[in-house]
Protein backbone atom coordinates (compact mmCIF):
# COMPACT_ATOMS: atom_id res chain seq x y z
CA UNK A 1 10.60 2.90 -9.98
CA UNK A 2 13.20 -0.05 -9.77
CA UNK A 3 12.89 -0.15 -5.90
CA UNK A 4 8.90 -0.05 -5.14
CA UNK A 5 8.62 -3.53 -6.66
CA UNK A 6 5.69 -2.88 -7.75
CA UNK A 7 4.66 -4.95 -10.87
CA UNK A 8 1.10 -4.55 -11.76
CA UNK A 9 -0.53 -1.80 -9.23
CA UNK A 10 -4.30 -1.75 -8.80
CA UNK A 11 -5.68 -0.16 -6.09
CA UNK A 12 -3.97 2.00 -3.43
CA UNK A 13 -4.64 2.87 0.05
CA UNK A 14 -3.78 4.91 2.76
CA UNK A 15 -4.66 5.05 6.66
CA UNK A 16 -4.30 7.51 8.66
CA UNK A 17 -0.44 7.56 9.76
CA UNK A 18 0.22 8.55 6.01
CA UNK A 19 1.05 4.73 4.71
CA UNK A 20 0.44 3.97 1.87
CA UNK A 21 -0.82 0.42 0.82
CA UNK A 22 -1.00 -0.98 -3.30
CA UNK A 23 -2.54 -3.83 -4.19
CA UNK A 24 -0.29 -5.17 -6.99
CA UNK A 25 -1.74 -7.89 -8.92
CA UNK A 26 0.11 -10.27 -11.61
CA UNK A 27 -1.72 -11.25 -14.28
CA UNK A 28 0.13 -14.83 -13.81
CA UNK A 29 -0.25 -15.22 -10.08
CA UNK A 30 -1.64 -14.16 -7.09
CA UNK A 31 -1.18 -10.72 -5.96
CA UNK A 32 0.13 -8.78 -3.13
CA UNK A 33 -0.33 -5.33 -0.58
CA UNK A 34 2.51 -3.84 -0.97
CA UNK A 35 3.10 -1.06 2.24
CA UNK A 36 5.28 1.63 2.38
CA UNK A 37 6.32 4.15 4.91
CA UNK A 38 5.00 7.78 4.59
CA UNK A 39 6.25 10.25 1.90
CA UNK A 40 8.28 12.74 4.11
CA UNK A 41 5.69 16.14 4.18
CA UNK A 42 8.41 17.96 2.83
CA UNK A 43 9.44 15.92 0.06
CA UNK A 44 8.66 16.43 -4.05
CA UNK A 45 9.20 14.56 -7.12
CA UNK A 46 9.08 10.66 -7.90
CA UNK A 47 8.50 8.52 -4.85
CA UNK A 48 11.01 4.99 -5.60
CA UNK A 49 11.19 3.36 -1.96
CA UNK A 50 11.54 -0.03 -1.18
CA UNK A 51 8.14 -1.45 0.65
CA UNK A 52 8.16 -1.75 4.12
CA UNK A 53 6.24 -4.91 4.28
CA UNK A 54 4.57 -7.21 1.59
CA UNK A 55 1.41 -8.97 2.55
CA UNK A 56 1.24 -12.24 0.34
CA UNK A 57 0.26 -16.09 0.40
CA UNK A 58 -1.99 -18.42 -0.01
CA UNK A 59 -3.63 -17.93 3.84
CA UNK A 60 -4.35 -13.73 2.54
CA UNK A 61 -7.37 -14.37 0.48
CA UNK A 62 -5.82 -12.36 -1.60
CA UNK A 63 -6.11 -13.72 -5.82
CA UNK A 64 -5.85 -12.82 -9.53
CA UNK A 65 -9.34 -11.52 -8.97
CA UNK A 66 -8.40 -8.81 -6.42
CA UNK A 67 -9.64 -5.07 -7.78
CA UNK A 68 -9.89 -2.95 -5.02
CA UNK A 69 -8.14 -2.38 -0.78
CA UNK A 70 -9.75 -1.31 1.90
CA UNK A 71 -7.87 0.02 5.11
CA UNK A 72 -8.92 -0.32 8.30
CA UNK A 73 -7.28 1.95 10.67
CA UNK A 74 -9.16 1.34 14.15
CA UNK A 75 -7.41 4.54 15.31
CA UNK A 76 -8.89 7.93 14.71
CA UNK A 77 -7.40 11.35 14.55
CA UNK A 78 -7.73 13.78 16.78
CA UNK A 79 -8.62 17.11 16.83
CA UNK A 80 -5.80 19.49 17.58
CA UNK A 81 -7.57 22.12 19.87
CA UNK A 82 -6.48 26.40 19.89
């Protein structure tokens, strides 16, 4: 959607809070990771959210030739116990 400003998705991520991170490469330019807040558990249909933060620049690594993400989430679940 209009809102995600997304313009050329091509990977996506996701750690384990539920965000959700696309790398969205431009076929003229470098690209981005675009992050956005977890989908409500509750919700349905289209998901057209602005990002919550945009990683970008020329200090990022990150180029045209970008393909795939990789999330590190140093955090892990636990276990709920019954």
């Amino acid at each position: 959607g209009a809102h995600t400003e997304l313009d050329h998705p091509q990977a996506i991520a996701l750690d384990s809070g539920g965000k959700i991170y696309v790398l969205n490469g431009k076929p003229d330019g470098p690209a981005s990771i675009t992050v956005y807040r977890p989908k409500p558990p509750n919700a349905s249909g289209s998901f057209d959210e602005e990002p919550e933060a945009r990683i970008a620049g020329p200090d990022t690594a990150l180029d045209m030739d970008a393909t795939s993400i990789a999330v590190w989430d140093p955090l892990p679940r636990r276990m709920n116990s019954r």
